[in-house]
C-alpha atoms as a PDB file:
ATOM      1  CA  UNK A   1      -6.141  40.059 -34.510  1.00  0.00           C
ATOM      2  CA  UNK A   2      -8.296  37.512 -36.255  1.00  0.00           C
ATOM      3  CA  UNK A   3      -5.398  35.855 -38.100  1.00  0.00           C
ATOM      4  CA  UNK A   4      -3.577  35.843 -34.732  1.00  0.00           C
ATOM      5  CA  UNK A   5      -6.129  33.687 -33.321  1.00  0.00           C
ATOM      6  CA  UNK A   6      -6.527  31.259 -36.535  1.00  0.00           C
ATOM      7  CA  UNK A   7      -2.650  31.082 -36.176  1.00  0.00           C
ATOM      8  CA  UNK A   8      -2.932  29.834 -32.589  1.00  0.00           C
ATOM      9  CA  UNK A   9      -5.601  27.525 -32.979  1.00  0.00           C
ATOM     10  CA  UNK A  10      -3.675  26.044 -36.188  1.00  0.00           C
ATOM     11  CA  UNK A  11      -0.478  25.814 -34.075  1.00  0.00           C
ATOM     12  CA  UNK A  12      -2.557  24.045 -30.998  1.00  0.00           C
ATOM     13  CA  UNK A  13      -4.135  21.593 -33.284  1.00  0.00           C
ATOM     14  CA  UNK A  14      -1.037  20.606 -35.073  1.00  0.00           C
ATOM     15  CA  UNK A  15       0.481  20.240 -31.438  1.00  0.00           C
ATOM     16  CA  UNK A  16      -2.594  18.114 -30.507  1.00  0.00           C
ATOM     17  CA  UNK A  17      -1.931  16.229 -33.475  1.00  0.00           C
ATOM     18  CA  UNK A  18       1.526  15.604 -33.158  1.00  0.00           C
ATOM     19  CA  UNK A  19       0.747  14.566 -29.634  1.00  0.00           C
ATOM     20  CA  UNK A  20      -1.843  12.652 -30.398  1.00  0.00           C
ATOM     21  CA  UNK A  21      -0.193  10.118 -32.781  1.00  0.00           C
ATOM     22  CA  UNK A  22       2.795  10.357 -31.122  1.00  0.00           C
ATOM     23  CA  UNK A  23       0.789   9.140 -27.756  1.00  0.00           C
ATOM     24  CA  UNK A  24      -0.418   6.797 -29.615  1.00  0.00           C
ATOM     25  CA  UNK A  25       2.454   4.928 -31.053  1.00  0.00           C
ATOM     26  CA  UNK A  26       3.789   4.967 -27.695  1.00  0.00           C
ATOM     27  CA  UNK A  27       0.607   3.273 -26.204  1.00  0.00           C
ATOM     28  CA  UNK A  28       1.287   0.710 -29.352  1.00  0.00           C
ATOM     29  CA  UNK A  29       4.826   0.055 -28.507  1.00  0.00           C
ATOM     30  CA  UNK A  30       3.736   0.043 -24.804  1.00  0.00           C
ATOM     31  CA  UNK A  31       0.876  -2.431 -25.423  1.00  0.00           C
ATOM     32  CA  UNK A  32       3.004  -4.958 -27.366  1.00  0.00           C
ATOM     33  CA  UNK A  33       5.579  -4.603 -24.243  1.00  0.00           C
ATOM     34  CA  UNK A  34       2.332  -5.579 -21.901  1.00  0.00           C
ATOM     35  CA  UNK A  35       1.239  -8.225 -24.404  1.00  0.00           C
ATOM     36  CA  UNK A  36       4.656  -9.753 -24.040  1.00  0.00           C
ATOM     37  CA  UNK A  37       4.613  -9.359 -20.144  1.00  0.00           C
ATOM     38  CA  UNK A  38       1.119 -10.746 -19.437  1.00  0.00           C
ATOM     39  CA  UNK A  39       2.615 -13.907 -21.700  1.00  0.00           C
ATOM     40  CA  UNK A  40       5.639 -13.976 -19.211  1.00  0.00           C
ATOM     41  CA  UNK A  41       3.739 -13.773 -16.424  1.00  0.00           C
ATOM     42  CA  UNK A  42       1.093 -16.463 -17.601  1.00  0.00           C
ATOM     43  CA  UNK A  43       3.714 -18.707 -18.362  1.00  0.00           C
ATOM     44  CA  UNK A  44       5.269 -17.490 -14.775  1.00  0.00           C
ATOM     45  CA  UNK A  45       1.839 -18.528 -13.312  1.00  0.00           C
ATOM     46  CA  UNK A  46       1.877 -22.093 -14.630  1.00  0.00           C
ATOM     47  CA  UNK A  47       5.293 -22.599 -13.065  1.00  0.00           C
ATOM     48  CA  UNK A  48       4.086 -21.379  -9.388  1.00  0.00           C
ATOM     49  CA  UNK A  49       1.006 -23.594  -9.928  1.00  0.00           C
ATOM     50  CA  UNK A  50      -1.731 -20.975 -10.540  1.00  0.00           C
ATOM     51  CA  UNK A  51      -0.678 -19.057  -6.936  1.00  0.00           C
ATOM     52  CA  UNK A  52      -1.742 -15.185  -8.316  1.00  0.00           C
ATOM     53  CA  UNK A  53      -0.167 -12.457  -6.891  1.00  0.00           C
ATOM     54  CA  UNK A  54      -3.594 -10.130  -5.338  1.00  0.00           C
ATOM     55  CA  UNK A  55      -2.334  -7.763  -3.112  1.00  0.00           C
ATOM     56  CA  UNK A  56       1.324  -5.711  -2.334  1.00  0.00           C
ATOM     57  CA  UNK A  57       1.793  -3.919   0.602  1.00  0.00           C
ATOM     58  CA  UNK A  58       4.826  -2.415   3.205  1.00  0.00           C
ATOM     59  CA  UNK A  59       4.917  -1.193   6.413  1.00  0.00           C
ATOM     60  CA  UNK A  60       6.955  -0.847   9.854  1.00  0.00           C
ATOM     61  CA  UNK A  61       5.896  -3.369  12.248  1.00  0.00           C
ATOM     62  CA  UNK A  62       5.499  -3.352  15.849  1.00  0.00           C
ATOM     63  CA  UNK A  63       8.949  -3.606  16.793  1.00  0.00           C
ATOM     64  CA  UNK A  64      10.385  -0.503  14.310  1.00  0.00           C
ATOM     65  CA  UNK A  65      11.803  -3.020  11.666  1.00  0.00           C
ATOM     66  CA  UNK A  66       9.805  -2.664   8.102  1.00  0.00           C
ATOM     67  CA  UNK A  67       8.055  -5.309   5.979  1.00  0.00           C
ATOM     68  CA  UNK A  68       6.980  -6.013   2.707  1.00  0.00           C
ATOM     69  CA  UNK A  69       3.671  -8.563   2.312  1.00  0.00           C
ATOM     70  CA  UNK A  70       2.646 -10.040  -0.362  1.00  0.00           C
ATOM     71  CA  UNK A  71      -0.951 -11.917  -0.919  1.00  0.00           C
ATOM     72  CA  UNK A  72      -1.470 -14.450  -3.132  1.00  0.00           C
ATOM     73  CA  UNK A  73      -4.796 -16.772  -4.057  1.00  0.00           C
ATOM     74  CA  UNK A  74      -4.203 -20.279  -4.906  1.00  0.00           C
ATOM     75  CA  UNK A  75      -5.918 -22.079  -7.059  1.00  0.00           C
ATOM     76  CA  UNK A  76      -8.715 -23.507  -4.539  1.00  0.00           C
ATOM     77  CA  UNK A  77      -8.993 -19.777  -3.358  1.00  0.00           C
ATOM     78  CA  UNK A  78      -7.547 -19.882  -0.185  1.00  0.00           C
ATOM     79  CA  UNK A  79      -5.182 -16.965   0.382  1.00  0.00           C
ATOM     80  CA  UNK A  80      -1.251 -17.092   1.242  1.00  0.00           C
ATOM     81  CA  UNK A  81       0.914 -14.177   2.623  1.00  0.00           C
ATOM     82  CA  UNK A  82       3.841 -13.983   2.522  1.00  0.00           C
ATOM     83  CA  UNK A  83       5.975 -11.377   4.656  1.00  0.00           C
ATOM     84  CA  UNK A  84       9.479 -10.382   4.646  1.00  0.00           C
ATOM     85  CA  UNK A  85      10.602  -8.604   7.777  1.00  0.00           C
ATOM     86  CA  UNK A  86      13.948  -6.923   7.293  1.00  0.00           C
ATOM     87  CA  UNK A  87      16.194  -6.485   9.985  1.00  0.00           C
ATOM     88  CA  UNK A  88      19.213  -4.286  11.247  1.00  0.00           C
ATOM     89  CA  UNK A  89      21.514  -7.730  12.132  1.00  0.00           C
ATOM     90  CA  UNK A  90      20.713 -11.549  11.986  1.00  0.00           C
ATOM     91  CA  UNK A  91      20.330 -11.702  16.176  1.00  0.00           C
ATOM     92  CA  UNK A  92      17.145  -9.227  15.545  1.00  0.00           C
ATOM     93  CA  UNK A  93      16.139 -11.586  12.711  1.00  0.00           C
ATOM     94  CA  UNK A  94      16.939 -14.939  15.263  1.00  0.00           C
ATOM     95  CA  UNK A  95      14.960 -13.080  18.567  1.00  0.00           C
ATOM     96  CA  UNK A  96      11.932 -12.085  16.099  1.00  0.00           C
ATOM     97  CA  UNK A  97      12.254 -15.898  14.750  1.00  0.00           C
ATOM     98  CA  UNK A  98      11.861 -17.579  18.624  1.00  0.00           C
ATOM     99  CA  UNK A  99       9.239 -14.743  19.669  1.00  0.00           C
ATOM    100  CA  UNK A 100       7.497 -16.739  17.004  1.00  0.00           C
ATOM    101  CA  UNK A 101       8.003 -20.003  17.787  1.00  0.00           C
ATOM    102  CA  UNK A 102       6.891 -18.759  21.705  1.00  0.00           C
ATOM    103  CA  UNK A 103       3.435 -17.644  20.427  1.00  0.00           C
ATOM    104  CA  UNK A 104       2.966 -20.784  18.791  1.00  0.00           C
ATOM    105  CA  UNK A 105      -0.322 -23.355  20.068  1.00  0.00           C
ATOM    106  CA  UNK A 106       1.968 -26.268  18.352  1.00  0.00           C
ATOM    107  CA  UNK A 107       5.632 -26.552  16.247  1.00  0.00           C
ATOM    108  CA  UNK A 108       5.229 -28.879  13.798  1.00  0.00           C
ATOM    109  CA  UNK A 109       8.959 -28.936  12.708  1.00  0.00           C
ATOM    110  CA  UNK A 110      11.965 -27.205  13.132  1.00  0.00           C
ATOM    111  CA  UNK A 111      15.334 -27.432  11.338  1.00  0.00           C
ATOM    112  CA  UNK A 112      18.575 -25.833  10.265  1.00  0.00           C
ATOM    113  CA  UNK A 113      18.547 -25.390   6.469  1.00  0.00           C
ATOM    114  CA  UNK A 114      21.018 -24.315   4.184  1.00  0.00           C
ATOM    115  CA  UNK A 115      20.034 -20.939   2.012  1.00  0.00           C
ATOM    116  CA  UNK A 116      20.945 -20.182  -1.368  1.00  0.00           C
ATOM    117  CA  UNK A 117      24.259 -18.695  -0.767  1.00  0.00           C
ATOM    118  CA  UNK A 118      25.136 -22.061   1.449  1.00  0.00           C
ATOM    119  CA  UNK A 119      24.112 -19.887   4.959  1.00  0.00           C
ATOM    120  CA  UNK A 120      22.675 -21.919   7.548  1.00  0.00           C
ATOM    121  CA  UNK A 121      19.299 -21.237   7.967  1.00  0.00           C
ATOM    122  CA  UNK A 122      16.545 -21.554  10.582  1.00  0.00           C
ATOM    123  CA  UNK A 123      13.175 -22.685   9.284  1.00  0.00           C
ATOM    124  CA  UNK A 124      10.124 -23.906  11.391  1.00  0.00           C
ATOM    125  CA  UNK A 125       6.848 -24.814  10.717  1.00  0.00           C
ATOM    126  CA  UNK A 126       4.055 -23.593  13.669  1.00  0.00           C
ATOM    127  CA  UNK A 127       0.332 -23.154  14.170  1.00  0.00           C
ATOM    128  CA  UNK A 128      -0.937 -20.043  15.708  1.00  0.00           C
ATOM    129  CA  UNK A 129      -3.972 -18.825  16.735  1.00  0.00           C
ATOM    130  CA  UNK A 130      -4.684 -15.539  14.042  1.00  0.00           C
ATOM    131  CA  UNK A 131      -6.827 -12.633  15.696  1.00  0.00           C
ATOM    132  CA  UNK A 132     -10.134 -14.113  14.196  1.00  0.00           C
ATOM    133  CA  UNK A 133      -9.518 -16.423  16.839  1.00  0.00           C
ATOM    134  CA  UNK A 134      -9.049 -19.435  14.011  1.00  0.00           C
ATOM    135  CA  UNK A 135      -5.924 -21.481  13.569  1.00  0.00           C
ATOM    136  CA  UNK A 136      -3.559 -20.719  11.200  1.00  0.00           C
ATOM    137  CA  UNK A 137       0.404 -22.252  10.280  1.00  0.00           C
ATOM    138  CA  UNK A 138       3.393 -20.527   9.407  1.00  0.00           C
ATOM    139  CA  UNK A 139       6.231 -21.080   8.216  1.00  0.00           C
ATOM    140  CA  UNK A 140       9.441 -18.979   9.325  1.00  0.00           C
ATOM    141  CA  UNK A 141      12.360 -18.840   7.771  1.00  0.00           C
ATOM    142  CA  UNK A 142      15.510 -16.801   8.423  1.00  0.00           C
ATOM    143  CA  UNK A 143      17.483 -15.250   5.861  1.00  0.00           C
ATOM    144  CA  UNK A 144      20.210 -12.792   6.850  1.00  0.00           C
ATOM    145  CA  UNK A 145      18.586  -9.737   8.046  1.00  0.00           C
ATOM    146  CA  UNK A 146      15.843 -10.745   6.887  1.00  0.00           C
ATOM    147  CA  UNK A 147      12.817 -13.070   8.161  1.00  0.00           C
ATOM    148  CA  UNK A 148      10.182 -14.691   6.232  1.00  0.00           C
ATOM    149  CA  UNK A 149       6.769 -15.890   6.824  1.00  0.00           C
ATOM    150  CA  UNK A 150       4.587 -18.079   4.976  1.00  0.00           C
ATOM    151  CA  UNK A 151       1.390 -17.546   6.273  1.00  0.00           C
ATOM    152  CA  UNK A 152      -2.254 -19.557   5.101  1.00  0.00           C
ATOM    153  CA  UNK A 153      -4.927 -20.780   6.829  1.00  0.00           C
ATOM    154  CA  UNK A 154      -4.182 -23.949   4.956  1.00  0.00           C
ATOM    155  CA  UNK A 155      -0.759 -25.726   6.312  1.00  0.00           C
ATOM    156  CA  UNK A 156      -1.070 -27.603   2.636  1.00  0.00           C
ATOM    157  CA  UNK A 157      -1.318 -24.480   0.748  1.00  0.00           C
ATOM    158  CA  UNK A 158       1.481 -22.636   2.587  1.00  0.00           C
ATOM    159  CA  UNK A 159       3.696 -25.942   2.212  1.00  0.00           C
ATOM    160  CA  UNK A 160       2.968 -26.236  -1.636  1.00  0.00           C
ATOM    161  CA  UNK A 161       3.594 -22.280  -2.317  1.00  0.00           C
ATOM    162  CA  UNK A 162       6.747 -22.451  -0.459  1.00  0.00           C
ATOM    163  CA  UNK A 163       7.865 -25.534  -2.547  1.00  0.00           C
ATOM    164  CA  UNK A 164       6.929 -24.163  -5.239  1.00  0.00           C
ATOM    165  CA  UNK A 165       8.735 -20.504  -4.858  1.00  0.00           C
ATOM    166  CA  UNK A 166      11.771 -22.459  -4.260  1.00  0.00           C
ATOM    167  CA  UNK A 167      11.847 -23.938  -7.858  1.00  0.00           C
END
């Protein structure tokens, strides 16, 4: 019985071994692969102007279509979301775009733009009032099925990011 037990503590301690420094030269390989993408996305950073990506999120908004947000700090702290609302067809995309533009206290521009792929594109450029009651701009911008919104309480910042995610 007693060499039994030796036997089965030898064979879990070997297998905790094994494990162990097999963990661990994953966790090196994995931690040179993490070295290499925090330099990516340092260098990344530099390009987009020190914008940092702080908070991910996704949801279904009012109208049943979902969304994906995306918060980002600049570099003078002020805070830019962006959020893509997808769409079943481009005129849900257009009526969400207009609903928009209704709500807005003042349009500062709006345009026809070409998109990547050489679409025509609507893109405005609106203050709103946010639900803490203090101004706020936007910028929409249709995409397909999709729309997107650049939203700071700084026009400047929300003019700079998008400039600068184009690039």
């Amino acid at each position: 019985m007693l060499s039994r037990l030796t036997y089965l503590l030898a064979d879990g301690i070997l297998a905790l071994m094994l494990t162990s420094s097999a963990s661990d030269a994953i966790a090196r390989d994995n931690g040179v692969a993490c070295q290499t993408d925090r330099h990516s996305e340092s260098e990344q950073s530099k390009k987009e102007a020190d914008f940092v990506l702080v908070l991910m999120g996704h949801g279904v908004a009012d109208d049943g279509a979902s969304f994906s947000q995306n918060t980002f700090q600049g570099p003078n702290g002020g805070k830019v979301f962006v959020v893509m609302v997808h769409y079943a067809s481009p005129d849900a995309v257009k009526k969400r775009f207009e609903h928009e533009i209704g709500k807005a206290t003042k349009v500062i521009e709006r345009q026809r733009v070409t998109g990547e792929k050489g679409a025509k594109e609507q893109r405005a450029v609106i203050t709103f009032t946010a639900k803490d009651k203090k101004e706020a701009s936007m910028i929409l911008i249709t995409a397909g099925n999709e729309l997107v919104e650049v939203q700071s309480y700084s026009l400047q910042d929300a003019l700079k990011f998008e400039k600068q995610a184009k690039n």
